[in-house]
N, C-alpha and C. Protein backbone atom coordinates (compact mmCIF):
# COMPACT_ATOMS: atom_id res chain seq x y z
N UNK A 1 79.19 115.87 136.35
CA UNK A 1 79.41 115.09 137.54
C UNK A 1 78.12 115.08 138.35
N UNK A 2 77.45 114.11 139.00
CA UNK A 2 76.50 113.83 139.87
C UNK A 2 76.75 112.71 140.99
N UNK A 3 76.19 112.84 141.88
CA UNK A 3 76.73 112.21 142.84
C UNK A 3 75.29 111.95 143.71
N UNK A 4 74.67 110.97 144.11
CA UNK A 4 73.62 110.46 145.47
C UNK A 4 73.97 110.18 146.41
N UNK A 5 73.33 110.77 147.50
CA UNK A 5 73.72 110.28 149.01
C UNK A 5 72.68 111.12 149.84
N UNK A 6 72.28 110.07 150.66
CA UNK A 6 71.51 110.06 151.57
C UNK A 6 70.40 110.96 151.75
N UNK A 7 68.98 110.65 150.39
CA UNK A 7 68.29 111.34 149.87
C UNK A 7 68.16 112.88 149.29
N UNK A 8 69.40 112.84 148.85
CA UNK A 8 69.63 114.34 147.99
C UNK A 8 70.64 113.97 147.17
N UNK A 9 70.01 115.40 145.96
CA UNK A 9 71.49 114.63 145.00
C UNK A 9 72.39 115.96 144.42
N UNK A 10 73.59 115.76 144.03
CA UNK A 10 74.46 117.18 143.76
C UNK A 10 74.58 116.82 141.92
N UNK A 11 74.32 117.82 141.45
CA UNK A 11 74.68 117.82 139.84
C UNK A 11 75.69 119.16 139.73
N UNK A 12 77.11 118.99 139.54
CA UNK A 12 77.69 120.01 139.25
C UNK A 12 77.85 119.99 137.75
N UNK A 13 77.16 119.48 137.08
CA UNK A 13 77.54 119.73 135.77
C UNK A 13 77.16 121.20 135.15
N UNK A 14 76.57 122.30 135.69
CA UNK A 14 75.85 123.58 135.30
C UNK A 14 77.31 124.32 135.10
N UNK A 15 76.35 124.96 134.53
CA UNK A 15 77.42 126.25 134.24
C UNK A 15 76.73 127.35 133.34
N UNK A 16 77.19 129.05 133.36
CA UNK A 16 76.83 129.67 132.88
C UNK A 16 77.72 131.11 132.37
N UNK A 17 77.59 130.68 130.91
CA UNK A 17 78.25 131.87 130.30
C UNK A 17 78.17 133.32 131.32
N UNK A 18 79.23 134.07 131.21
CA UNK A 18 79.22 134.87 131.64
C UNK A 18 78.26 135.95 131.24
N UNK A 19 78.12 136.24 129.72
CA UNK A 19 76.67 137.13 129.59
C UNK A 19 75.08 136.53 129.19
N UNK A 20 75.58 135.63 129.60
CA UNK A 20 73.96 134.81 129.39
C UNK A 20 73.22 134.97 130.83
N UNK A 21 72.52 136.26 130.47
CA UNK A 21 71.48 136.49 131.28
C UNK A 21 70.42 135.09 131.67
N UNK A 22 69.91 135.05 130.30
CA UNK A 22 68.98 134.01 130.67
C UNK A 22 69.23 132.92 131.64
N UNK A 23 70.41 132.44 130.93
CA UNK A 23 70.64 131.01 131.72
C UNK A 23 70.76 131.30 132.98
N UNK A 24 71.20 132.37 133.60
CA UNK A 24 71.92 132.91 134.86
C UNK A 24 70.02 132.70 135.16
N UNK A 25 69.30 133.25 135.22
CA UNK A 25 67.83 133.64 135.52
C UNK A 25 67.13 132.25 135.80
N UNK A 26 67.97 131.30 134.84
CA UNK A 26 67.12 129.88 135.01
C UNK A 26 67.60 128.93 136.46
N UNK A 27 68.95 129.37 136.57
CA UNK A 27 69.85 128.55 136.95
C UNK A 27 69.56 129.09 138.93
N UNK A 28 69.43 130.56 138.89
CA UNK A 28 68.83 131.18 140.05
C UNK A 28 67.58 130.89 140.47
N UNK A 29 66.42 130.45 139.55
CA UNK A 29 65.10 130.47 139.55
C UNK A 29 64.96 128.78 140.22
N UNK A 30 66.10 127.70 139.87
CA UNK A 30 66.03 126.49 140.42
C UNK A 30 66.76 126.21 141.66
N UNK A 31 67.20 127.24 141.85
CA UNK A 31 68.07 127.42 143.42
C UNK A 31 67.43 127.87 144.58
N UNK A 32 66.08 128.63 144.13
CA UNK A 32 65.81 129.14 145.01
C UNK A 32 64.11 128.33 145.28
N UNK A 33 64.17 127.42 144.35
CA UNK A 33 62.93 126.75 144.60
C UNK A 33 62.78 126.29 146.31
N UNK A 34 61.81 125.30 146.66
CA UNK A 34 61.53 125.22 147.90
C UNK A 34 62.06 123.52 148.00
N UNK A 35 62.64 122.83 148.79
CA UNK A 35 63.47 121.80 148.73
C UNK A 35 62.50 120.87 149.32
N UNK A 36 61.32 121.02 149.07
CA UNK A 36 60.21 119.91 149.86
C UNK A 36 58.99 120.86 149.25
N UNK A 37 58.14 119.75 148.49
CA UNK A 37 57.27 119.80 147.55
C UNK A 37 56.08 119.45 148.77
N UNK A 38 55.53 121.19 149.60
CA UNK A 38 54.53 120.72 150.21
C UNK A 38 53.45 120.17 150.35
N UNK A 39 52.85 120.26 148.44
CA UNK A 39 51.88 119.50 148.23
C UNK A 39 51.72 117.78 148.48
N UNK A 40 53.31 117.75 148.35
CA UNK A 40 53.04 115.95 148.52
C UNK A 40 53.58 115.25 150.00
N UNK A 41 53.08 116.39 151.07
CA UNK A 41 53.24 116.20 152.26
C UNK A 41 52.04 115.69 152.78
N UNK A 42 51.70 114.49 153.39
CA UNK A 42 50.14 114.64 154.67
C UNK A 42 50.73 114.46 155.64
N UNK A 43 49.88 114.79 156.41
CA UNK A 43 49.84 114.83 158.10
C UNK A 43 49.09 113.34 158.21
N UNK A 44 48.86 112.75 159.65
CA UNK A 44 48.86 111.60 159.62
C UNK A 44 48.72 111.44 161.16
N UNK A 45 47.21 112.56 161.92
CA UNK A 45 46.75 112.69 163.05
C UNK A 45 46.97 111.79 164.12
N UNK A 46 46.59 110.72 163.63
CA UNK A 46 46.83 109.43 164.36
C UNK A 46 48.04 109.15 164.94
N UNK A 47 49.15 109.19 164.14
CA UNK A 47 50.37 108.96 165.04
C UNK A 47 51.43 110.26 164.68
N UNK A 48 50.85 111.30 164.75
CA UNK A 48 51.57 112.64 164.72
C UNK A 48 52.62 112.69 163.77
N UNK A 49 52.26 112.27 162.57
CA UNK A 49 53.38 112.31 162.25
C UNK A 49 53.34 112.84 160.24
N UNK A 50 54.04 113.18 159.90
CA UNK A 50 54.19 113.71 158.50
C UNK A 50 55.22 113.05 157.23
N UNK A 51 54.54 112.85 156.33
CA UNK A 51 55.37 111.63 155.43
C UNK A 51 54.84 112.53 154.01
């Protein structure tokens, strides 16, 4: 199941065996990423503003 709305998106299709370490490790490791990719942020002095 996936669903879009209003620039974010939900994928509940995951899931993880109960002794599958790994997957558990992968599945934590993309949760805790950072939800705004600061590299592809500028500033934009001129009219204060960030895009």
């Amino acid at each position: 199941m996936q669903r879009e709305h209003g620039g974010f998106s939900l994928n509940a299709s995951a899931f993880v065996d109960a002794d599958d370490r790994n997957a558990l490790r992968r599945l934590l490791s993309y949760c805790i990423r950072p939800a705004i990719a600061v590299n592809r942020l500028h500033y934009m002095p001129d009219r204060e503003r960030v895009s």
